[in-house]
PDB file of N, CA and C in Angstrom:
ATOM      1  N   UNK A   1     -26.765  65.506 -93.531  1.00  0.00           N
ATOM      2  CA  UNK A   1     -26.167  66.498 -94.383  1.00  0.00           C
ATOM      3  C   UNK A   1     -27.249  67.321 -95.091  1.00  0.00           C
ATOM      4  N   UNK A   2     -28.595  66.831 -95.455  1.00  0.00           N
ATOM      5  CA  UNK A   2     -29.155  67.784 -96.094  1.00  0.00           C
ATOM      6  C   UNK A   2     -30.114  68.239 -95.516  1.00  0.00           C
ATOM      7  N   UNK A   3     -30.153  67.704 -94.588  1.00  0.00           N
ATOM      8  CA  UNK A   3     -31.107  68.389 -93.184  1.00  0.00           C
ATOM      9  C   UNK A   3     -30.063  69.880 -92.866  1.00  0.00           C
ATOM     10  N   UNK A   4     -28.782  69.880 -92.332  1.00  0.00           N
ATOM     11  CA  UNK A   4     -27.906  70.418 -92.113  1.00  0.00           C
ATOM     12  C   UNK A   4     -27.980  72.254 -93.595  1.00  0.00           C
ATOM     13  N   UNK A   5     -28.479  71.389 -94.595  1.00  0.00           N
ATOM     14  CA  UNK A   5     -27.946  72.684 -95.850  1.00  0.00           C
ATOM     15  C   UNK A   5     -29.879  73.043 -95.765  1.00  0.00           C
ATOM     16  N   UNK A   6     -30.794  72.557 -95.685  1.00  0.00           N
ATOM     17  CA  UNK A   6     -31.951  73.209 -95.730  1.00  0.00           C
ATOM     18  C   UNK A   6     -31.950  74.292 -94.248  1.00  0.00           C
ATOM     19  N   UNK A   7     -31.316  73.831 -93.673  1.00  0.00           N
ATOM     20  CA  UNK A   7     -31.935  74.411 -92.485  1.00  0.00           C
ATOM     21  C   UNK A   7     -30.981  75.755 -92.963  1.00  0.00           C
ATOM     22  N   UNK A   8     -29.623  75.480 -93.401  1.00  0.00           N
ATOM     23  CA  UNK A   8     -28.791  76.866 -93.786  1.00  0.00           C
ATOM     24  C   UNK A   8     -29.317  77.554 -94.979  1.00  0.00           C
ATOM     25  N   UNK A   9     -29.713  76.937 -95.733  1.00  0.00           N
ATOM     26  CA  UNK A   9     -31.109  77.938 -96.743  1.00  0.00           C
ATOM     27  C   UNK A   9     -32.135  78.615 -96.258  1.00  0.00           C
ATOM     28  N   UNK A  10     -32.889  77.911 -95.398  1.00  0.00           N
ATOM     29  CA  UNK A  10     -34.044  78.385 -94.870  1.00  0.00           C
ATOM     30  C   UNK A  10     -33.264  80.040 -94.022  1.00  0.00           C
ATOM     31  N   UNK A  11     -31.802  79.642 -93.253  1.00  0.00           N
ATOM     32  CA  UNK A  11     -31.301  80.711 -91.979  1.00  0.00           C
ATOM     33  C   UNK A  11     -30.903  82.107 -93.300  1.00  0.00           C
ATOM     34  N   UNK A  12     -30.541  81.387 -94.474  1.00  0.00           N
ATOM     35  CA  UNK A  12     -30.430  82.861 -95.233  1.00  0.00           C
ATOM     36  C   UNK A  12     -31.637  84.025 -95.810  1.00  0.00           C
ATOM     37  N   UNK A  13     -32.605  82.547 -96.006  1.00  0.00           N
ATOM     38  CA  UNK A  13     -33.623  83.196 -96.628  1.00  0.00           C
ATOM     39  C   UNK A  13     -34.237  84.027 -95.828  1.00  0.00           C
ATOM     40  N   UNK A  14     -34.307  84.056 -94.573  1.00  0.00           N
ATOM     41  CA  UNK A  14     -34.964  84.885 -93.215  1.00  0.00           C
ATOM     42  C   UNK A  14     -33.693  86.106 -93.255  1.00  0.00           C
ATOM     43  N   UNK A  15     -32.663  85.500 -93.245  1.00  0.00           N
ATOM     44  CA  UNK A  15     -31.758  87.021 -92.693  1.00  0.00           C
ATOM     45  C   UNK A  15     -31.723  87.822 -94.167  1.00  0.00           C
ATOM     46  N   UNK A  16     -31.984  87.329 -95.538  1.00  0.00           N
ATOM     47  CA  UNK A  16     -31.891  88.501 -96.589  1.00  0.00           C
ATOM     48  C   UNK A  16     -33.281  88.659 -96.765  1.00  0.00           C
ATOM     49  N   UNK A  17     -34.463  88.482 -96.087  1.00  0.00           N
ATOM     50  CA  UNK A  17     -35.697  89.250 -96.023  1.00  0.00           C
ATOM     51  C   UNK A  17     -35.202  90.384 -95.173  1.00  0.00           C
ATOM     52  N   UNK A  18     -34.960  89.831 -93.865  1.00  0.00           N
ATOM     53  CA  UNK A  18     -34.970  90.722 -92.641  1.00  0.00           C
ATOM     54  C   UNK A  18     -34.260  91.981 -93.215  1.00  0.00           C
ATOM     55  N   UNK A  19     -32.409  92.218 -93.523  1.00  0.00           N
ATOM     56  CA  UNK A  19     -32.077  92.790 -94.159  1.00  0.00           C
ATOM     57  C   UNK A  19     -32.942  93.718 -95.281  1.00  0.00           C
ATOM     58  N   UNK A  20     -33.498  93.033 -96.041  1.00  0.00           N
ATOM     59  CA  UNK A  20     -33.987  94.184 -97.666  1.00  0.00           C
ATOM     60  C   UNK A  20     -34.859  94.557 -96.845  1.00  0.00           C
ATOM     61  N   UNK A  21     -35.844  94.383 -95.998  1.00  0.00           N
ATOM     62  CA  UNK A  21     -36.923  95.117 -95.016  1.00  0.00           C
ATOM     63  C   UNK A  21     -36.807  96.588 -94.470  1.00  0.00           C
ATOM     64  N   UNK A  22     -34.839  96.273 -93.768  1.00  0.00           N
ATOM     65  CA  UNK A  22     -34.359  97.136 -92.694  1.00  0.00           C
ATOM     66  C   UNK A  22     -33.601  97.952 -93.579  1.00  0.00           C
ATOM     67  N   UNK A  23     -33.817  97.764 -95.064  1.00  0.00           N
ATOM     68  CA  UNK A  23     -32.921  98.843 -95.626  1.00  0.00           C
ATOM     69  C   UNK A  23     -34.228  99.491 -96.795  1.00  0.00           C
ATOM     70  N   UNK A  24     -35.167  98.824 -96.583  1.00  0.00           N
ATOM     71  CA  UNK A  24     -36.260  99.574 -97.502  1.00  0.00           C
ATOM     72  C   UNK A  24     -36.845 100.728 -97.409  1.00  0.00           C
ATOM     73  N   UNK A  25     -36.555 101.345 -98.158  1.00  0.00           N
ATOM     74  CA  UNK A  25     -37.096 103.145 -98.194  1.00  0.00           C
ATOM     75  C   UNK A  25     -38.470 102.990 -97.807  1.00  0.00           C
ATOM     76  N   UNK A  26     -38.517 104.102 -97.438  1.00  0.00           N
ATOM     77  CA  UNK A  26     -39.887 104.801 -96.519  1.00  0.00           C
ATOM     78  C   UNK A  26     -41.182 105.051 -96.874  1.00  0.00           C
ATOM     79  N   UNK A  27     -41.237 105.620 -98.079  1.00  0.00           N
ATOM     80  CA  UNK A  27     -41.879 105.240 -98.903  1.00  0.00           C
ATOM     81  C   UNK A  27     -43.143 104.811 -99.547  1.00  0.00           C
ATOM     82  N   UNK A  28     -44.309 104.288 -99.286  1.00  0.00           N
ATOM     83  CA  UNK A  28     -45.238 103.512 -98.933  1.00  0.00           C
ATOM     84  C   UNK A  28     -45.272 103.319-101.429  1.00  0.00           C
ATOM     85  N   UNK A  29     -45.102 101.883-101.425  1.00  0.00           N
ATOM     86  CA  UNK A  29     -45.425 101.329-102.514  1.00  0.00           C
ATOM     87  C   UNK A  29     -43.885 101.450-103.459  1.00  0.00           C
ATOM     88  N   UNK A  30     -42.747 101.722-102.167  1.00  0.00           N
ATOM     89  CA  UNK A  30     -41.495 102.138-103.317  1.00  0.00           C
ATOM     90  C   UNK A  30     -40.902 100.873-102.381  1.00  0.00           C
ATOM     91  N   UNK A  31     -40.318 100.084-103.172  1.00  0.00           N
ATOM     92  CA  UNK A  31     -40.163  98.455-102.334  1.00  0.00           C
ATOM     93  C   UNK A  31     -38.360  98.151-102.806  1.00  0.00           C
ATOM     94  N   UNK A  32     -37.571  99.278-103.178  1.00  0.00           N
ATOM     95  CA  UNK A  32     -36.209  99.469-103.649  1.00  0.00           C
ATOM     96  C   UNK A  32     -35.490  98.973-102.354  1.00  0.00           C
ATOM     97  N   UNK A  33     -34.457  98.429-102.157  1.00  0.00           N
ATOM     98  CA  UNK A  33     -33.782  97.972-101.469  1.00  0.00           C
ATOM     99  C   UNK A  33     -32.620  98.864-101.419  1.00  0.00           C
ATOM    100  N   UNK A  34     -32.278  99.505-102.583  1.00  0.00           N
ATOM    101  CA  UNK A  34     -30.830 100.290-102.371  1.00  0.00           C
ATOM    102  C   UNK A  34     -31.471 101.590-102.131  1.00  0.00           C
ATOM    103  N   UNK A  35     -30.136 102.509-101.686  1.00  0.00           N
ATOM    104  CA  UNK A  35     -30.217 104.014-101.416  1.00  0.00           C
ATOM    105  C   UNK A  35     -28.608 104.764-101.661  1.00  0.00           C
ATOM    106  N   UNK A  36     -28.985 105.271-102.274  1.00  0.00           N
ATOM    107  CA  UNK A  36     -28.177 106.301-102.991  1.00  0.00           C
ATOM    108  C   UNK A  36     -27.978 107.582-102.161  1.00  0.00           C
ATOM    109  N   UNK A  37     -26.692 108.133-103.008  1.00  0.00           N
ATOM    110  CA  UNK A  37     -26.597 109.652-102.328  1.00  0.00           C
ATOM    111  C   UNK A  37     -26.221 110.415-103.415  1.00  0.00           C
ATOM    112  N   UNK A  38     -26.958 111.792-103.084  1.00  0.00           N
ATOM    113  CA  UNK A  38     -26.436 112.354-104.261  1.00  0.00           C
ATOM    114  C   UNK A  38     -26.071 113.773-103.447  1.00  0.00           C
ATOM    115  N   UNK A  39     -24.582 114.724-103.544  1.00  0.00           N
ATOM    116  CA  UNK A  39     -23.885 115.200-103.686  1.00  0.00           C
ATOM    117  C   UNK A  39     -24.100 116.662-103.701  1.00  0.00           C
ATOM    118  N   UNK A  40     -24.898 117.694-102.638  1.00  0.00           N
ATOM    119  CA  UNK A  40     -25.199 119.019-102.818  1.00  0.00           C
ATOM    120  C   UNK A  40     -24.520 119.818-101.935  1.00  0.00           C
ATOM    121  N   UNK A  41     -23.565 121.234-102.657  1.00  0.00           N
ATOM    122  CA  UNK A  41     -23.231 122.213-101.981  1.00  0.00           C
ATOM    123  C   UNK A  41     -22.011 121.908-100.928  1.00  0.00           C
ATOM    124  N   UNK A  42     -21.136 120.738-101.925  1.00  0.00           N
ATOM    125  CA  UNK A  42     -20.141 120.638-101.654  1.00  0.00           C
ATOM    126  C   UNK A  42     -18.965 121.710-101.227  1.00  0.00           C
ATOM    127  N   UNK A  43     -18.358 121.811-100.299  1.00  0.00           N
ATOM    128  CA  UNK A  43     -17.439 122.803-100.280  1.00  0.00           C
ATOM    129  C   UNK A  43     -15.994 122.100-100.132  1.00  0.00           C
ATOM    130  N   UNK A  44     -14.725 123.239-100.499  1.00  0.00           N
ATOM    131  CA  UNK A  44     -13.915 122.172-100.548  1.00  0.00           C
ATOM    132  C   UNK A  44     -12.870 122.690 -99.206  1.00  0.00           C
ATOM    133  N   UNK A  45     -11.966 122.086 -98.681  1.00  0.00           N
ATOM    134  CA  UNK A  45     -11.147 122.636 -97.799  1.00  0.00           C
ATOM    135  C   UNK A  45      -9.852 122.023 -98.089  1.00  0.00           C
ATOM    136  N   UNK A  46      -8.968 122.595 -97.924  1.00  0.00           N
ATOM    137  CA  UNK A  46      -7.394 122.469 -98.016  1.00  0.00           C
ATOM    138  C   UNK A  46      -6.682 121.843 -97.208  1.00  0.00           C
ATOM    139  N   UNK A  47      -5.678 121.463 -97.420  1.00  0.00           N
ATOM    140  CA  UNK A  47      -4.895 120.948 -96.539  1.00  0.00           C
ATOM    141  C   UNK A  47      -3.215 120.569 -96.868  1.00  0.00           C
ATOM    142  N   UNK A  48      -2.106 120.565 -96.064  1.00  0.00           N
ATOM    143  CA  UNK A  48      -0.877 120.129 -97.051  1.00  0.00           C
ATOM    144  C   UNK A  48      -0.181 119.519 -95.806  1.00  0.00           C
ATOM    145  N   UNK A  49       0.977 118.673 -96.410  1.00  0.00           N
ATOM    146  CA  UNK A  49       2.057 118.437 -95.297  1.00  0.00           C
ATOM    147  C   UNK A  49       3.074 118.057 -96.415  1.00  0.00           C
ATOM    148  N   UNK A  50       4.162 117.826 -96.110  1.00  0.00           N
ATOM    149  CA  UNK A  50       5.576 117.484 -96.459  1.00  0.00           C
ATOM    150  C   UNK A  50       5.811 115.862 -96.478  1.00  0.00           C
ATOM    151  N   UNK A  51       6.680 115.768 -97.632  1.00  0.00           N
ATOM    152  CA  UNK A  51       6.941 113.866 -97.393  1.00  0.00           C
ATOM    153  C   UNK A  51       8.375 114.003 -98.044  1.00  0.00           C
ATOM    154  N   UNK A  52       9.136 113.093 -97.090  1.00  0.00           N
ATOM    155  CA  UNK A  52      10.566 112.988 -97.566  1.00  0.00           C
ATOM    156  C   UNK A  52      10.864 112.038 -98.276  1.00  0.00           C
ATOM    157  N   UNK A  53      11.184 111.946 -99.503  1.00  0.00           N
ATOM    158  CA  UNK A  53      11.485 110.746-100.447  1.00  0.00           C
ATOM    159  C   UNK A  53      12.968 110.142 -99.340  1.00  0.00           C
ATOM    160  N   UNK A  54      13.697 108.858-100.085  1.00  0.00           N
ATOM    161  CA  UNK A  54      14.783 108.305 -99.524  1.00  0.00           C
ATOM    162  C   UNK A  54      15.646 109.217-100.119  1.00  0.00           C
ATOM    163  N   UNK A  55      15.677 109.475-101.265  1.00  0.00           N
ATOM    164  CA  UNK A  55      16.803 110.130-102.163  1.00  0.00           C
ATOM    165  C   UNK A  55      16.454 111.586-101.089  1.00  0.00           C
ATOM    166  N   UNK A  56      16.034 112.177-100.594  1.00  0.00           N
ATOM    167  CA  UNK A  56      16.411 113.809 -99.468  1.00  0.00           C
ATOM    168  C   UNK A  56      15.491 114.731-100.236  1.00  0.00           C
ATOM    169  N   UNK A  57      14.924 114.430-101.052  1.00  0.00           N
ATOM    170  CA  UNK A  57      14.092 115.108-101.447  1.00  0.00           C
ATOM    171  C   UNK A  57      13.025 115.280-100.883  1.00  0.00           C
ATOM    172  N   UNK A  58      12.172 116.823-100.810  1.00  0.00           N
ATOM    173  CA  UNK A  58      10.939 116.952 -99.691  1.00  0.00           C
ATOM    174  C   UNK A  58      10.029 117.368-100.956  1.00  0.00           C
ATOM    175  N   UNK A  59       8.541 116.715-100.162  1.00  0.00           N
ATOM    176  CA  UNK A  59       7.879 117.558-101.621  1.00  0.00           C
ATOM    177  C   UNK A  59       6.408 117.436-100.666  1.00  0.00           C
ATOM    178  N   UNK A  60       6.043 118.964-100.843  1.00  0.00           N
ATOM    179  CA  UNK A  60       4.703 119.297-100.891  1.00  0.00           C
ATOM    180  C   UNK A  60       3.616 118.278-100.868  1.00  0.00           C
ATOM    181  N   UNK A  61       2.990 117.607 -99.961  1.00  0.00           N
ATOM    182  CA  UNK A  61       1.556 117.383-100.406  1.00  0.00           C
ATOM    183  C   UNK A  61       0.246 118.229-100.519  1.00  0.00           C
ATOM    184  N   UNK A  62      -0.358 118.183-101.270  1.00  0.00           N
ATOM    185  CA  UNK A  62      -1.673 119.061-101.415  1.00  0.00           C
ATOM    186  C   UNK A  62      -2.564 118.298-100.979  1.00  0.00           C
ATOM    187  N   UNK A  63      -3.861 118.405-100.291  1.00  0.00           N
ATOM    188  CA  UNK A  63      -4.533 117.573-100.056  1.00  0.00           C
ATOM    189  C   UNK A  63      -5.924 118.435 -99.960  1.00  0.00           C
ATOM    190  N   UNK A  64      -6.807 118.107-101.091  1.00  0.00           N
ATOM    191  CA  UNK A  64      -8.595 118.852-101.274  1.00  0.00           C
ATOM    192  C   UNK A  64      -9.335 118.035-101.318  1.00  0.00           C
ATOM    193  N   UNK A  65     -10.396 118.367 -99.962  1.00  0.00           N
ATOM    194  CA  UNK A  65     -11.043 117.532-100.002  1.00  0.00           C
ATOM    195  C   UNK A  65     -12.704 118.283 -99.601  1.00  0.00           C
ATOM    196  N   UNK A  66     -13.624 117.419-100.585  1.00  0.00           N
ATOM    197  CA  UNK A  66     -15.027 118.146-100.793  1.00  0.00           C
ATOM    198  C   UNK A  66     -15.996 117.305-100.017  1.00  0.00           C
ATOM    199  N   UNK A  67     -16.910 118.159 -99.156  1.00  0.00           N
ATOM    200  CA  UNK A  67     -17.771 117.630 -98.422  1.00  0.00           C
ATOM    201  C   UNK A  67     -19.146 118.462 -98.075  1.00  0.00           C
ATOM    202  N   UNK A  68     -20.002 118.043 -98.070  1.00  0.00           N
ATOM    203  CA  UNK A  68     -21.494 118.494 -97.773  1.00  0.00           C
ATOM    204  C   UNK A  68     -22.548 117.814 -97.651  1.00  0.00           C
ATOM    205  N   UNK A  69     -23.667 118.230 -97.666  1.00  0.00           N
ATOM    206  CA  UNK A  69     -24.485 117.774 -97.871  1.00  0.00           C
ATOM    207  C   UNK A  69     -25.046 116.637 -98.525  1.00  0.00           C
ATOM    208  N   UNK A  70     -25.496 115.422 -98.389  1.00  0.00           N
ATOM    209  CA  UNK A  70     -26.000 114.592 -99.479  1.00  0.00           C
ATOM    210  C   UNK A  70     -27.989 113.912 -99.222  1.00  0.00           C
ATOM    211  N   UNK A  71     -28.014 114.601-100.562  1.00  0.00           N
ATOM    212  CA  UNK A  71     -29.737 113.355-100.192  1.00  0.00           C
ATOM    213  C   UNK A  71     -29.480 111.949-100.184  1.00  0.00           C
ATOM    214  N   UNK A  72     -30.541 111.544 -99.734  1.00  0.00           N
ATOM    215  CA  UNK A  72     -30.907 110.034 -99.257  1.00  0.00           C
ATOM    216  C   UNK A  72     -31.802 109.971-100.727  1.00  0.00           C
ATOM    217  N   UNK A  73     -31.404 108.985-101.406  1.00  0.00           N
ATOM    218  CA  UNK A  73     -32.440 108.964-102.318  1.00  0.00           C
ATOM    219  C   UNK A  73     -32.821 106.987-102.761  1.00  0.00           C
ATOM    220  N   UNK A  74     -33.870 106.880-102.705  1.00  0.00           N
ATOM    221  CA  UNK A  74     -34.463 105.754-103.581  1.00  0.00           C
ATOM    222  C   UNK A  74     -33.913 105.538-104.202  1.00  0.00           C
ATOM    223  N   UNK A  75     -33.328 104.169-104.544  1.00  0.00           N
ATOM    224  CA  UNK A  75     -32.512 103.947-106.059  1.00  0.00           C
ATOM    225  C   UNK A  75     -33.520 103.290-106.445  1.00  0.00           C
ATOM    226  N   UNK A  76     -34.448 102.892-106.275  1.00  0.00           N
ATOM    227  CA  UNK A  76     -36.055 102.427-107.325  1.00  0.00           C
ATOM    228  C   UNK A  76     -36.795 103.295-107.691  1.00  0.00           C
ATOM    229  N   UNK A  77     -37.444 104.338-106.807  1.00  0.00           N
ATOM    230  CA  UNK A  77     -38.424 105.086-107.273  1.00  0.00           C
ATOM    231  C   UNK A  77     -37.695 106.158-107.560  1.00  0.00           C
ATOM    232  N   UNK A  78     -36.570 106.888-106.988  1.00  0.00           N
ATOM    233  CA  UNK A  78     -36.099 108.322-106.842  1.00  0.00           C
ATOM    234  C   UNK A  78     -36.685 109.337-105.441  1.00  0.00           C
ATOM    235  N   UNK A  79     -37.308 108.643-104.743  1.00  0.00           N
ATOM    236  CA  UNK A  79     -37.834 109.304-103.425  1.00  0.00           C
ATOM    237  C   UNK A  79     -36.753 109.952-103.003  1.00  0.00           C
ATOM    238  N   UNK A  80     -36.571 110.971-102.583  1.00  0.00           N
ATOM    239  CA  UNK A  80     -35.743 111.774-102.001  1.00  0.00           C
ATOM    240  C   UNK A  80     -36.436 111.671-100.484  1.00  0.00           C
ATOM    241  N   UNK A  81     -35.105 111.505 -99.509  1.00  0.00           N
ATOM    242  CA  UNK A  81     -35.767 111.589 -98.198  1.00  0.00           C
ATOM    243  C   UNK A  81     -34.297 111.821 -96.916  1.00  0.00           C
ATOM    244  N   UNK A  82     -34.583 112.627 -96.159  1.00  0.00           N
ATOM    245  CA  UNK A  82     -33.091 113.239 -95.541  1.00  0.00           C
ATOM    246  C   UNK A  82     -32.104 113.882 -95.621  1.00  0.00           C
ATOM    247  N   UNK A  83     -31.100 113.809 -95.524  1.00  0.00           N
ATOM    248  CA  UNK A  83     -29.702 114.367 -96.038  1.00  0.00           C
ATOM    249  C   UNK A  83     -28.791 113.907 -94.944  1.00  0.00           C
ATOM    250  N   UNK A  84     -27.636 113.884 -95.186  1.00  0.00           N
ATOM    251  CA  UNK A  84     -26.241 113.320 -94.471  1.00  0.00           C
ATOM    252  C   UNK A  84     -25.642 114.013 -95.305  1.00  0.00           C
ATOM    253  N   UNK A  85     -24.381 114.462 -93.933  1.00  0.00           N
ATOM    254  CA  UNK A  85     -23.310 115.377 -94.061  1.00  0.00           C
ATOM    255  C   UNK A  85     -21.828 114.165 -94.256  1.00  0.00           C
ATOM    256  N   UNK A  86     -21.709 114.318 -95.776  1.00  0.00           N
ATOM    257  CA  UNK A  86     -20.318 113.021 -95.823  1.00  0.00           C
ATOM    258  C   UNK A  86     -19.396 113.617 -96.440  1.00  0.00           C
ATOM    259  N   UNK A  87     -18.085 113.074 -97.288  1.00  0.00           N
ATOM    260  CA  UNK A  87     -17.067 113.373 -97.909  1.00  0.00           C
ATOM    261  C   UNK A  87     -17.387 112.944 -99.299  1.00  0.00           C
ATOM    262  N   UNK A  88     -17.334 114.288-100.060  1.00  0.00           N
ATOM    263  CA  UNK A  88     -17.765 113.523-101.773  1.00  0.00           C
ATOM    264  C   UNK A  88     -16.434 113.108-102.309  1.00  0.00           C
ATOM    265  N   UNK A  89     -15.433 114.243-102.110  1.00  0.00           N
ATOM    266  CA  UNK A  89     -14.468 113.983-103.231  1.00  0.00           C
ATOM    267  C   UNK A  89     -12.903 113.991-102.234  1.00  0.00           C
ATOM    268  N   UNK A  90     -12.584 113.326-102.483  1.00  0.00           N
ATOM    269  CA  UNK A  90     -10.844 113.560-101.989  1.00  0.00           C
ATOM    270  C   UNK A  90      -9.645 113.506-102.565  1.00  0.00           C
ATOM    271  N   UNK A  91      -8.673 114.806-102.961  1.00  0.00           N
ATOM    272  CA  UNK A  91      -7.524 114.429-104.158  1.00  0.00           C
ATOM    273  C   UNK A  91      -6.328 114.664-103.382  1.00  0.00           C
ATOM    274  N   UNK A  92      -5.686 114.276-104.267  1.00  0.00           N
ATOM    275  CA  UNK A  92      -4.092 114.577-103.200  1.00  0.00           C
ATOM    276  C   UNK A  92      -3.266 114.263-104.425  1.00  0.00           C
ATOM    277  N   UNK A  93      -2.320 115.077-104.744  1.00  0.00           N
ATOM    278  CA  UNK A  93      -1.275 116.158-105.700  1.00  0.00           C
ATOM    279  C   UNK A  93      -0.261 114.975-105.569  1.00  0.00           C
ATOM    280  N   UNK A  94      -0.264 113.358-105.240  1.00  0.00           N
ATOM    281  CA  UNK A  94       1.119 113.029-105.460  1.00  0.00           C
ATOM    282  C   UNK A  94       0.232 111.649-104.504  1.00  0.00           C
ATOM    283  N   UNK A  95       0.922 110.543-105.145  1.00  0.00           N
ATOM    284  CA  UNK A  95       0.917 109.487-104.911  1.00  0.00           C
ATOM    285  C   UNK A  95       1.343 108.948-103.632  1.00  0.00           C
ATOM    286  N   UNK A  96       1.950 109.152-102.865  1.00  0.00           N
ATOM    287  CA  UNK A  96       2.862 109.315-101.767  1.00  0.00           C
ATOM    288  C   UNK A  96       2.187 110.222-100.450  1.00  0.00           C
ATOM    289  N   UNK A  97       1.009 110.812-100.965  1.00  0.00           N
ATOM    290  CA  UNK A  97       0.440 111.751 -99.546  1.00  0.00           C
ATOM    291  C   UNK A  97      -0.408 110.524 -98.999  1.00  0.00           C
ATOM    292  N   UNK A  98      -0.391 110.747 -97.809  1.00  0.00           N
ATOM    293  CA  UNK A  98      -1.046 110.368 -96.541  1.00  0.00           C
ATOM    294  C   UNK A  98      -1.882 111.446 -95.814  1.00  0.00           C
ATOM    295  N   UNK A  99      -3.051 110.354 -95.398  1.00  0.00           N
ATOM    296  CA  UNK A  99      -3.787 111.207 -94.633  1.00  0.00           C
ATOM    297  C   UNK A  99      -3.046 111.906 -93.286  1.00  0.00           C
ATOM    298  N   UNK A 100      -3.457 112.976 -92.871  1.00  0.00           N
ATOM    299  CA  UNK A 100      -2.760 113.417 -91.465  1.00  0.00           C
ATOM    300  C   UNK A 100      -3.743 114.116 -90.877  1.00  0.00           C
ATOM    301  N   UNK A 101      -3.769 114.428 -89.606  1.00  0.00           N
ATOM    302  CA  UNK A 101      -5.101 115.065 -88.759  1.00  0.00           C
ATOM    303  C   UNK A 101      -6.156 114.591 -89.455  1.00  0.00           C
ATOM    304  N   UNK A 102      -6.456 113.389 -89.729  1.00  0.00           N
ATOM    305  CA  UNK A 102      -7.901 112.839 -90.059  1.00  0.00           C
ATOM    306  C   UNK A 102      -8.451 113.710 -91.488  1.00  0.00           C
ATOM    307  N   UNK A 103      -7.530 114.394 -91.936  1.00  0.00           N
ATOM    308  CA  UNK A 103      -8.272 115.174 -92.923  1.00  0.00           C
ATOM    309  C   UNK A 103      -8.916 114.239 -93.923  1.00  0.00           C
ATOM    310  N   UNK A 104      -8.220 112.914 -94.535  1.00  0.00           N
ATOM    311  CA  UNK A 104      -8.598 112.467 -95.496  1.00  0.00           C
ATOM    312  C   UNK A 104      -9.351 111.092 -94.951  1.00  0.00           C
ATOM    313  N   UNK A 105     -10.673 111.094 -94.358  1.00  0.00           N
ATOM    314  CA  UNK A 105     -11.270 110.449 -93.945  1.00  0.00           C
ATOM    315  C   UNK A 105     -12.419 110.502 -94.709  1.00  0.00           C
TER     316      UNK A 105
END
């Protein structure tokens, strides 16, 4: 049994080196493990569809959703490095909307 739990200590301690390694910024002397994004030149695009309550009522969904640009940034040092194109913000006008044509991805 405790042959069994060292050897499963030892198998973590290798895979959360390996890991913080393969996620360590670029960097040379910035040894941060996380990476951040930060949010530029967002634009927003529209979208709507219809939802039928039980009671026969139809109601409008609105659906805005903001996307652009984002830096790659150091969450230790602040190194800025790259950019990725993601989804910052997504709202929708009513509790009850659903995504449709992938918009709200």
């Amino acid at each position: 049994m405790k042959k069994a739990l060292s050897l499963l200590a030892v198998m973590v301690l290798i895979l959360g080196m390996f890991s913080a390694s393969s996620m360590a910024c670029p960097r040379q002397n910035c040894y941060a493990t996380g990476i951040s994004y930060s949010c530029t030149g967002a634009r927003p695009e529209y979208g709507s569809h219809y939802v039928a309550y039980p009671d026969g009522w139809e109601y409008k969904c609105s659906i805005t959703v903001k996307s652009g640009n984002h830096s790659k940034v150091c969450s230790g040092c602040g190194y800025k490095y790259g950019e990725v194109f993601k989804t910052c913000s997504e709202v929708h006008s009513d509790s009850h909307c659903f995504s449709r044509y992938n918009m709200c991805k």
